[in-house]
C-alpha atoms as a PDB file:
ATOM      1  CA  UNK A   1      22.410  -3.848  19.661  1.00  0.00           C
ATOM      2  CA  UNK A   2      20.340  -4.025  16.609  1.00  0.00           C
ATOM      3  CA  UNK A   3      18.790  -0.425  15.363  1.00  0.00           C
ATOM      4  CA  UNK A   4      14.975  -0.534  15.104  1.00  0.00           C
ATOM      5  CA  UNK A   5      13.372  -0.019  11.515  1.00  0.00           C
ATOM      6  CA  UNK A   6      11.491   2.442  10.257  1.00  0.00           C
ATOM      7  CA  UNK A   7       8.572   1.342   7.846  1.00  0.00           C
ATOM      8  CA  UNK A   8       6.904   4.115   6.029  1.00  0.00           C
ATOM      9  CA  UNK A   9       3.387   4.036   4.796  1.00  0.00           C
ATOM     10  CA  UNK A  10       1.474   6.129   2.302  1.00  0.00           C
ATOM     11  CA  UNK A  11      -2.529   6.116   2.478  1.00  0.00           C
ATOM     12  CA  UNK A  12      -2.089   5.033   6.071  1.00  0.00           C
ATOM     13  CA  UNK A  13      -4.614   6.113   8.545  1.00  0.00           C
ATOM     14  CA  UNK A  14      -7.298   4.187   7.775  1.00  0.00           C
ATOM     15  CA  UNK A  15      -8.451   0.537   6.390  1.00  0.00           C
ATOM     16  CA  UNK A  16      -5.352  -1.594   5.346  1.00  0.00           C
ATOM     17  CA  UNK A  17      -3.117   1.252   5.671  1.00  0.00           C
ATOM     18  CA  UNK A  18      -3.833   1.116   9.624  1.00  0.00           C
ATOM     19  CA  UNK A  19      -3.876  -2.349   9.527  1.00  0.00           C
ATOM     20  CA  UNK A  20      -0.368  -2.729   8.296  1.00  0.00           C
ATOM     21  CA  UNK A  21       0.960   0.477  10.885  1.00  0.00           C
ATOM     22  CA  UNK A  22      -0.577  -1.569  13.742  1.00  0.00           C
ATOM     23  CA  UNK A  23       1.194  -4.916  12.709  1.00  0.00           C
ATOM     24  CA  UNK A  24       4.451  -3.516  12.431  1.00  0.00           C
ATOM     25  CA  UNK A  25       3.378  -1.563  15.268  1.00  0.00           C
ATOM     26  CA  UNK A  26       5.335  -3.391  17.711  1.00  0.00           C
ATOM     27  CA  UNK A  27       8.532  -3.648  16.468  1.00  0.00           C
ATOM     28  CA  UNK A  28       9.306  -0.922  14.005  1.00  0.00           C
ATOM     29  CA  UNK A  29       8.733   3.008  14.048  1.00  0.00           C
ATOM     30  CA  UNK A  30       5.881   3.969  11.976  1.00  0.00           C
ATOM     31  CA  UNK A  31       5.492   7.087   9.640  1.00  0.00           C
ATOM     32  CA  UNK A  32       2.135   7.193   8.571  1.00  0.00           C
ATOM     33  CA  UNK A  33       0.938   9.636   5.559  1.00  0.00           C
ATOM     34  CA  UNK A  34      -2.642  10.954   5.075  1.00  0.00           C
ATOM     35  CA  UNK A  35      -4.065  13.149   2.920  1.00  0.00           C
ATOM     36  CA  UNK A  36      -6.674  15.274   4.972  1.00  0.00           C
ATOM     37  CA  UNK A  37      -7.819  13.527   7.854  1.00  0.00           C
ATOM     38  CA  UNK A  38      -5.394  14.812  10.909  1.00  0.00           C
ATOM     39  CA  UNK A  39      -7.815  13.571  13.273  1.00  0.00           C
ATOM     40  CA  UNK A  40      -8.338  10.142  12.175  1.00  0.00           C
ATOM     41  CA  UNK A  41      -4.352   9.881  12.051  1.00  0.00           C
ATOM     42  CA  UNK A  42      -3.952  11.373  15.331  1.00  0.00           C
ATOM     43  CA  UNK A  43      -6.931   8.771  16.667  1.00  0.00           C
ATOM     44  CA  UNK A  44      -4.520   6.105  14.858  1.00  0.00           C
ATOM     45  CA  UNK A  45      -0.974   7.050  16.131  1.00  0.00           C
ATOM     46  CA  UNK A  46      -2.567   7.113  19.666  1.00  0.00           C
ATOM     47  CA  UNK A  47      -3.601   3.745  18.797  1.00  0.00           C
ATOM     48  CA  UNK A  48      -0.304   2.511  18.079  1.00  0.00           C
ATOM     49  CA  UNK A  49       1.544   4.111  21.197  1.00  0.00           C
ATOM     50  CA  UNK A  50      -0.973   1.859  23.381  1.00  0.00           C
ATOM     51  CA  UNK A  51       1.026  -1.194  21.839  1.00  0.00           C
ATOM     52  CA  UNK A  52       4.063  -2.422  23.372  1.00  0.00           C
ATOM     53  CA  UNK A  53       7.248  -2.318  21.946  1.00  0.00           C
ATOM     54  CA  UNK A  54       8.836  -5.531  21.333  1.00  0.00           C
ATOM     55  CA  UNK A  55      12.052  -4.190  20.463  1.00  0.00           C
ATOM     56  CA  UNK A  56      14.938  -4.577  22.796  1.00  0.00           C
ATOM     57  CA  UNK A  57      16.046  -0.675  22.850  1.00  0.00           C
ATOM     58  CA  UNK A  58      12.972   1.544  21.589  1.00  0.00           C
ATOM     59  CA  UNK A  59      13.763   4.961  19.999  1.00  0.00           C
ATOM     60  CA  UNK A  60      12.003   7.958  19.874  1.00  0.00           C
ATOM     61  CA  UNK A  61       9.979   9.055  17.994  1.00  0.00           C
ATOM     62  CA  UNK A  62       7.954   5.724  17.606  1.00  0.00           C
ATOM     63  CA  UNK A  63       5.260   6.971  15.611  1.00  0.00           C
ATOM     64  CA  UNK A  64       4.718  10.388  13.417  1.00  0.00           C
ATOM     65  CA  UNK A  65       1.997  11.076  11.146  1.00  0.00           C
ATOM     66  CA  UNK A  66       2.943  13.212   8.196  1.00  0.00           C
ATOM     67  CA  UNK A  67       0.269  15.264   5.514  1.00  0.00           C
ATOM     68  CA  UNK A  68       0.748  14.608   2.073  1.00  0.00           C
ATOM     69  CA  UNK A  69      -0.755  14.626  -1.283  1.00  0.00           C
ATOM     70  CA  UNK A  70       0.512  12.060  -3.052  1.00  0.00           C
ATOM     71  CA  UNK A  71      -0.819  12.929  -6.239  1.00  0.00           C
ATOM     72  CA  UNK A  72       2.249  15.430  -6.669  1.00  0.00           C
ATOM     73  CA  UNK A  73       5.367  14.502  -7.307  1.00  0.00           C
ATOM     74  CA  UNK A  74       6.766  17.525  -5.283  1.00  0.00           C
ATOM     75  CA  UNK A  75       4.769  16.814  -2.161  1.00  0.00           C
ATOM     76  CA  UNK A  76       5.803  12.927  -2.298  1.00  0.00           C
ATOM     77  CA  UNK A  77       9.492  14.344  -2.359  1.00  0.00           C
ATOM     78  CA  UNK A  78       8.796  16.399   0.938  1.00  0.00           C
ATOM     79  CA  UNK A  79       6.948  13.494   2.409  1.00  0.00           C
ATOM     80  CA  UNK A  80      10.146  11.351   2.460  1.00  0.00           C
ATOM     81  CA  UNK A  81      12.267  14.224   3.465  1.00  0.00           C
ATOM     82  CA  UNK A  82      10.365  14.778   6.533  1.00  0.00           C
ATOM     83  CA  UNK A  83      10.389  11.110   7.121  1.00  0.00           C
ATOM     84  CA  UNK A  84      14.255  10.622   7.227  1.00  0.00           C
ATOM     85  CA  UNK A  85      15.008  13.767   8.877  1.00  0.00           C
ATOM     86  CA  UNK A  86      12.515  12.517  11.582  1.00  0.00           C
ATOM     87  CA  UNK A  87      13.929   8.859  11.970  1.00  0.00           C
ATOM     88  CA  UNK A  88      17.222   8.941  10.431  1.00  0.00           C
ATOM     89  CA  UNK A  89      16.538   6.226   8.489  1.00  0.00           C
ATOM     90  CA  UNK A  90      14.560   4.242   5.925  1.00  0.00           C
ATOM     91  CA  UNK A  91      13.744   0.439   5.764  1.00  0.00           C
ATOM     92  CA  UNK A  92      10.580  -0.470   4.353  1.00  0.00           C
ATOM     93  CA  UNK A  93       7.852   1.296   2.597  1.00  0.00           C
ATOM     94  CA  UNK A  94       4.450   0.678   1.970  1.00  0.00           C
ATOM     95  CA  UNK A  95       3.177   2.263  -1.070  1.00  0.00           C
ATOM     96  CA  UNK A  96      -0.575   1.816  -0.464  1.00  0.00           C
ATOM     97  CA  UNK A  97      -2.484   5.254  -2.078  1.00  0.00           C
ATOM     98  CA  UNK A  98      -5.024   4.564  -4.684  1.00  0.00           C
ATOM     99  CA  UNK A  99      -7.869   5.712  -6.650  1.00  0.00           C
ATOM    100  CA  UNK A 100     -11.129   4.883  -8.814  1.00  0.00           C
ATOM    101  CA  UNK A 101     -14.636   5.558  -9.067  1.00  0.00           C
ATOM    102  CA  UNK A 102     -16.950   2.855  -9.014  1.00  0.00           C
ATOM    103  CA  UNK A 103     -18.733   2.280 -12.496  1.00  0.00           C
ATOM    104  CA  UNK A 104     -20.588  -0.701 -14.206  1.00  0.00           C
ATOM    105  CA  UNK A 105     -17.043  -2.560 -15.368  1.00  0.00           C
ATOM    106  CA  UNK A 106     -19.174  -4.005 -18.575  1.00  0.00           C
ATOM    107  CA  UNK A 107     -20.355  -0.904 -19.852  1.00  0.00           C
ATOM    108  CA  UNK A 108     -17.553   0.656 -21.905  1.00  0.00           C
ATOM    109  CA  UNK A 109     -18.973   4.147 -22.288  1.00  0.00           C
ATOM    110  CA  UNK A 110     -18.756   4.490 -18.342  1.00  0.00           C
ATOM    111  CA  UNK A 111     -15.124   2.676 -19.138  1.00  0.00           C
ATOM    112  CA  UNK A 112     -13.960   5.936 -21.854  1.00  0.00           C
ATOM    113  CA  UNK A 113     -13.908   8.992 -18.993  1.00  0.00           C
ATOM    114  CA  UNK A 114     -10.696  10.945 -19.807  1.00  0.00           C
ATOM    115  CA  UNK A 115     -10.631  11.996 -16.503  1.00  0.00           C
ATOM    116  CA  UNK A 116     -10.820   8.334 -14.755  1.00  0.00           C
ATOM    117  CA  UNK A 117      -7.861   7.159 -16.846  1.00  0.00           C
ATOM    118  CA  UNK A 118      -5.837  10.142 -15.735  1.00  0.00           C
ATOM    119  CA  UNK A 119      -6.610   9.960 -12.046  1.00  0.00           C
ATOM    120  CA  UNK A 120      -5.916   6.474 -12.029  1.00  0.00           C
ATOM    121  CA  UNK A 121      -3.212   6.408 -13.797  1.00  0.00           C
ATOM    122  CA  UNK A 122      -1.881   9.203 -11.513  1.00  0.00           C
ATOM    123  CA  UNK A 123      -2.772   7.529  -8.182  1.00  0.00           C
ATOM    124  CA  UNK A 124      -2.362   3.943  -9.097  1.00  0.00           C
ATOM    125  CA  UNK A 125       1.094   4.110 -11.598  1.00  0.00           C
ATOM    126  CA  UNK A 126       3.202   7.603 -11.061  1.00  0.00           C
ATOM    127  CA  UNK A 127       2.909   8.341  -7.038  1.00  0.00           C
ATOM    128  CA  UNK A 128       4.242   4.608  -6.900  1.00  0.00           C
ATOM    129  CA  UNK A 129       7.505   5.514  -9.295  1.00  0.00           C
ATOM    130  CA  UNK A 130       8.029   8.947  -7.406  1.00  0.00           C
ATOM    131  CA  UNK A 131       7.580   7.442  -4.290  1.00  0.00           C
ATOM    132  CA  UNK A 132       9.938   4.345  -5.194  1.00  0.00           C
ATOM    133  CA  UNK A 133      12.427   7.214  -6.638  1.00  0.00           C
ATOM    134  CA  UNK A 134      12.577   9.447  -4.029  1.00  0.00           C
ATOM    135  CA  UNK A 135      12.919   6.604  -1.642  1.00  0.00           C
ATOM    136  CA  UNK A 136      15.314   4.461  -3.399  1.00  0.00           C
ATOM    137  CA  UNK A 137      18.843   6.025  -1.954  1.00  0.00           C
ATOM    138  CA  UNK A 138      17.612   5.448   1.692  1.00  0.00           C
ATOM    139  CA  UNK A 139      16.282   2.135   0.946  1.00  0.00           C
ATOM    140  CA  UNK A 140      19.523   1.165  -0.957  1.00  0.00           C
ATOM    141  CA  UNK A 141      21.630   1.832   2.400  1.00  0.00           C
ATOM    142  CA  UNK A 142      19.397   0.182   4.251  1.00  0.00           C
ATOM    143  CA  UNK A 143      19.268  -3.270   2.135  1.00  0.00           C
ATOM    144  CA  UNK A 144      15.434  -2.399   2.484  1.00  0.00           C
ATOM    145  CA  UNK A 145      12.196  -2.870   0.514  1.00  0.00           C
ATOM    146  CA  UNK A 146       9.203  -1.529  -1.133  1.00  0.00           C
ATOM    147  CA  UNK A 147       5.546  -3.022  -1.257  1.00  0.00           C
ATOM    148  CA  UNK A 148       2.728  -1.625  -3.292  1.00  0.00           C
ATOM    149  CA  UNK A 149      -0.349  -2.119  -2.554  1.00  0.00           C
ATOM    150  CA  UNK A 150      -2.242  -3.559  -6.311  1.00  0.00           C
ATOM    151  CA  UNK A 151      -5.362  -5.565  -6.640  1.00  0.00           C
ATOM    152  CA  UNK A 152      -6.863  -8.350  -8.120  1.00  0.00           C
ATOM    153  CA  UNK A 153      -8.445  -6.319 -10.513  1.00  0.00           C
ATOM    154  CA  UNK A 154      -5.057  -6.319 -12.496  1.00  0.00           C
ATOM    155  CA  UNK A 155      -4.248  -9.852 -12.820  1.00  0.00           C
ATOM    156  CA  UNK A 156      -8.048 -10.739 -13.893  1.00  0.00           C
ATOM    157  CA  UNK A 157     -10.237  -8.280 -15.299  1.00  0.00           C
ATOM    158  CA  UNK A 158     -12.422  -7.312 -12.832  1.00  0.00           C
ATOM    159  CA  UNK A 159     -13.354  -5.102 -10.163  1.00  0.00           C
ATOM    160  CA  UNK A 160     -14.555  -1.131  -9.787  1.00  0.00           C
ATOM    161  CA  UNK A 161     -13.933   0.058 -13.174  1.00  0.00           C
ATOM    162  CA  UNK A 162     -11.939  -0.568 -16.131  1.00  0.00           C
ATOM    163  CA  UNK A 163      -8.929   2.201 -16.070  1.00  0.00           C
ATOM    164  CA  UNK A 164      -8.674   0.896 -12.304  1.00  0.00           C
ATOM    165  CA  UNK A 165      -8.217  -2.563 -13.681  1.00  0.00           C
ATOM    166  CA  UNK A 166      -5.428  -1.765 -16.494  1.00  0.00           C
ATOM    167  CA  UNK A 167      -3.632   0.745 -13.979  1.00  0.00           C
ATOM    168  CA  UNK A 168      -3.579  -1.785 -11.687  1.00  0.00           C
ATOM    169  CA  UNK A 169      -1.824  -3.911 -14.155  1.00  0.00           C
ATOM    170  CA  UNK A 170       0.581  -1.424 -15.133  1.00  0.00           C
ATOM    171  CA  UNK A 171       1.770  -0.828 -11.277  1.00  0.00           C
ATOM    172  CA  UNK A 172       1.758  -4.653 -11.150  1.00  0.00           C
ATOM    173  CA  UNK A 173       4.328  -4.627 -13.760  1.00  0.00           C
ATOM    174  CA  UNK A 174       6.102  -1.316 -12.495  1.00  0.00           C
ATOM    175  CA  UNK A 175       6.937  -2.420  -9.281  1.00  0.00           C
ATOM    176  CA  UNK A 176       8.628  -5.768 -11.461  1.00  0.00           C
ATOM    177  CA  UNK A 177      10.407  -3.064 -13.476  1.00  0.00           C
ATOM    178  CA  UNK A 178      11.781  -1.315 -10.159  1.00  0.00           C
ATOM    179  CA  UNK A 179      12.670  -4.496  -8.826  1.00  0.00           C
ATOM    180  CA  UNK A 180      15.103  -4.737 -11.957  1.00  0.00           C
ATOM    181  CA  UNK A 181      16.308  -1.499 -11.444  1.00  0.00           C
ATOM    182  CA  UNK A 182      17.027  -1.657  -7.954  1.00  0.00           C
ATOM    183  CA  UNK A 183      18.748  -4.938  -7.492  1.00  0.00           C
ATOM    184  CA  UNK A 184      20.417  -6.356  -5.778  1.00  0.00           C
ATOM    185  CA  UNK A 185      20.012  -3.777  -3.053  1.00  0.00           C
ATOM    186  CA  UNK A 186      16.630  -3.239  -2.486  1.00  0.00           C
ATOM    187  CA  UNK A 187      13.395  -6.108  -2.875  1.00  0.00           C
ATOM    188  CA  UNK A 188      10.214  -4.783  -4.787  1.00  0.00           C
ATOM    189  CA  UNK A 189       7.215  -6.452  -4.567  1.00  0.00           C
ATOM    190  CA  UNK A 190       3.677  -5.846  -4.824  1.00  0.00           C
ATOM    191  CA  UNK A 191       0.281  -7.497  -3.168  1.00  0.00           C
ATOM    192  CA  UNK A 192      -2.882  -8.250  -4.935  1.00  0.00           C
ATOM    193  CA  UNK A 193      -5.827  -7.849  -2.113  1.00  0.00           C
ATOM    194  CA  UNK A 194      -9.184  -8.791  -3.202  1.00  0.00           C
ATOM    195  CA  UNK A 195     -12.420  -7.030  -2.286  1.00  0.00           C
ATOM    196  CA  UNK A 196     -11.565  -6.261   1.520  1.00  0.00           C
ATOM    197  CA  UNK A 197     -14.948  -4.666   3.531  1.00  0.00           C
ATOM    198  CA  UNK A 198     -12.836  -1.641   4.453  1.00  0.00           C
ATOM    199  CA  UNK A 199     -14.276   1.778   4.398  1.00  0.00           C
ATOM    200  CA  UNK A 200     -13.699   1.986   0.564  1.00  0.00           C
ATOM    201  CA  UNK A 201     -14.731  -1.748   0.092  1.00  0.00           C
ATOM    202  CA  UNK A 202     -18.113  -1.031   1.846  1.00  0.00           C
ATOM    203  CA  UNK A 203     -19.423   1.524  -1.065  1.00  0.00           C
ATOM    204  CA  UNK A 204     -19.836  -0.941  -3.649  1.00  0.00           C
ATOM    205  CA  UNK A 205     -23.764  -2.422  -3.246  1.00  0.00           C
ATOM    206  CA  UNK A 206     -24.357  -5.130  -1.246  1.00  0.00           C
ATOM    207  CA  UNK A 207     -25.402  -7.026  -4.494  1.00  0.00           C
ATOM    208  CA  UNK A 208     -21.459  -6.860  -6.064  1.00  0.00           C
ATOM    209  CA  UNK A 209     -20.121  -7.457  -2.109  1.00  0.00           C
ATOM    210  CA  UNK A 210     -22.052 -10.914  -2.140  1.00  0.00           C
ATOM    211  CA  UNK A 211     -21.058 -11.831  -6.019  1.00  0.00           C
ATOM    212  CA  UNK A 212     -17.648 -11.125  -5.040  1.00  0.00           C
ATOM    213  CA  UNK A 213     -17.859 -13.640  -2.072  1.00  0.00           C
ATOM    214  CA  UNK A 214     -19.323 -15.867  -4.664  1.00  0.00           C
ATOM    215  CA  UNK A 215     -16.381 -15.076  -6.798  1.00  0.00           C
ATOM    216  CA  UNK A 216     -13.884 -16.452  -4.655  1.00  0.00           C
ATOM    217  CA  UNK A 217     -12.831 -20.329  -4.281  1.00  0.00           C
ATOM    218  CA  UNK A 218     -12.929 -20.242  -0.201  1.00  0.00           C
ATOM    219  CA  UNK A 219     -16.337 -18.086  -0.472  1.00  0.00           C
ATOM    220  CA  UNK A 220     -14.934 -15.315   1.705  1.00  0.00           C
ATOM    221  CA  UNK A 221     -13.775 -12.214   1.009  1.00  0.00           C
ATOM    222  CA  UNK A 222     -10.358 -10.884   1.753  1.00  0.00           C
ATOM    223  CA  UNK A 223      -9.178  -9.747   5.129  1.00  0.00           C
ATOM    224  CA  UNK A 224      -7.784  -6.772   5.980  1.00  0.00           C
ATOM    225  CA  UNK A 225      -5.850  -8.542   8.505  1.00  0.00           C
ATOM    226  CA  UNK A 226      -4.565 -11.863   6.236  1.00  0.00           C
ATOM    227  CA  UNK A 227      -3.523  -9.022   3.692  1.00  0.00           C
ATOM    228  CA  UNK A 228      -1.214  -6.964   6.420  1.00  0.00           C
ATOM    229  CA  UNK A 229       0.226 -10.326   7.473  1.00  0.00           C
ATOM    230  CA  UNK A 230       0.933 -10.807   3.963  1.00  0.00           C
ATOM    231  CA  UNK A 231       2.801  -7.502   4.046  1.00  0.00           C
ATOM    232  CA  UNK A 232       4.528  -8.068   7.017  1.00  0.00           C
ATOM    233  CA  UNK A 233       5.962 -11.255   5.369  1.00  0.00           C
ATOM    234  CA  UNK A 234       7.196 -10.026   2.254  1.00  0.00           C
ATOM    235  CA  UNK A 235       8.726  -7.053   4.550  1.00  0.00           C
ATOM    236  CA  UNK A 236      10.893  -9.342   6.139  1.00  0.00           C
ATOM    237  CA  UNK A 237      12.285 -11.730   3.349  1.00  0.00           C
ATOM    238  CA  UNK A 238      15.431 -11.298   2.352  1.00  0.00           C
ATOM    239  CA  UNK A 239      14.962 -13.263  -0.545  1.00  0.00           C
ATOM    240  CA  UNK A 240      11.951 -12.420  -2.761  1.00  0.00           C
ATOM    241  CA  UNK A 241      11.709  -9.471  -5.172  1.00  0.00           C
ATOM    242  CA  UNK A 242       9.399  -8.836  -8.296  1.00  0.00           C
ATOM    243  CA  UNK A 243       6.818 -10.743  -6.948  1.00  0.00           C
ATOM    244  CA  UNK A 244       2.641 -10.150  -7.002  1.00  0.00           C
ATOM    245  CA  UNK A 245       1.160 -11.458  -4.136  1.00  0.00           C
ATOM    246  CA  UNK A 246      -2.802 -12.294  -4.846  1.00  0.00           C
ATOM    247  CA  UNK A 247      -4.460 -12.579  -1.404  1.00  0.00           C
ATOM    248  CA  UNK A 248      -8.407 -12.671  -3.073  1.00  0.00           C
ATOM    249  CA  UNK A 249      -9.832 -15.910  -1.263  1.00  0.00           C
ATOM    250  CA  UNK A 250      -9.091 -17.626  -4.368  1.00  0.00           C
ATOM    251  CA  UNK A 251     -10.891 -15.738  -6.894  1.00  0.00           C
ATOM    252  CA  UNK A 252      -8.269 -14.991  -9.720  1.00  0.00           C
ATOM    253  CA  UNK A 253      -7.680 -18.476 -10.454  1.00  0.00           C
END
């Protein structure tokens, strides 16, 4: 009798985060991290536990919702601690937290704010490593894997602002750098969504949500749901690792 899988996923109440819980939904146990919002994570997990479980021998817990800050190092640490003590095991984690603020990308003064490049590179480089470090051991056992969650924005230069776009780029290349360092037990990978019309996506101007349609090669933006597919897929190969996924309608070519 096989053991169901636990997946793990940071930033994961709302937009793609929720979209990947529910497609794993019915086959592995979800842990899903927020930062503040208990009741939209509640409202999710009570989502989930309306979907059937495909899995031949269910366990319990199914679903558990965790609070974290993933901006420290500490609280990452605790976050995964609570998660294996919970489930007794590890198999795949989503490493989906982010940040930016949305500026003019061609102006370079609004591209020089101290405090952008450290939040960014915070939130879009180190809770990746710590989470990829504190996770590796149970991942290792399991033969598991780690996705982050990148963009576009740091394969082409592009999208909400420039130390967004270079962090990007660096946790493109980090999670190619873990994938070195943790073979040949555990597959690192990364996805590249476009501009997805999530809750975050929906704050840039109508005017940059059409040019980015315009942008793309199939002249549509993203999907939430092609991108958790995408997720879902790399999850489940056994044979892929330091890979970037771009899933942007075509618009980084």
């Amino acid at each position: 009798m096989s053991v169901q899988k636990v997946v793990l996923i940071t930033a994961g109440s709302a937009g793609l985060g929720a979209q990947i819980a529910r497609v794993f939904a019915p086959d592995f146990r979800v842990v899903i991290n927020y930062s503040s919002n208990s009741q939209r994570a509640e409202s999710l997990l009570s989502e989930l536990n309306s979907i059937p479980s495909t899995h031949a021998s269910p366990t319990c817990p199914r679903f558990h919702s965790i609070q974290a800050d993933v901006s420290s190092k500490l609280a990452v640490q605790s976050l995964v601690s609570e998660t294996i003590v919970k489930m007794g095991r590890l198999d795949v984690v989503i490493s989906n937290a982010g940040w930016t603020r949305i500026t003019n990308f061609l102006n370079i003064e609004e591209g020089i704010v101290d405090e952008d490049w450290d939040k960014c590179f915070t939130m879009n480089v180190k809770t990746h490593l710590w989470l990829a470090s504190a996770t590796k051991d149970a991942l290792a056992e399991s033969e598991g894997t780690f996705i982050s969650t990148a963009s576009v924005a740091g394969v082409k230069p592009s999208g909400s602002s420039l130390p967004y776009a270079v962090t990007k780029a660096a946790q493109i290349h980090l999670a190619k750098g873990l994938a070195v360092i943790l073979a040949p037990k555990v597959r690192v990978n990364s996805v590249s969504p476009g501009l997805m019309l999530t809750e975050w996506g929906m704050r840039f101007p109508e005017s940059k949500r059409e040019k980015a349609v315009q942008n793309t090669k199939l002249k549509r933006l993203a999907a939430v749901e092609d991108v958790a597919e995408q997720v879902r897929v790399m999850a489940l190969s056994r044979s892929m690792t330091g890979q970037n996924i771009c899933v942007d309608g075509g618009s980084s070519l």
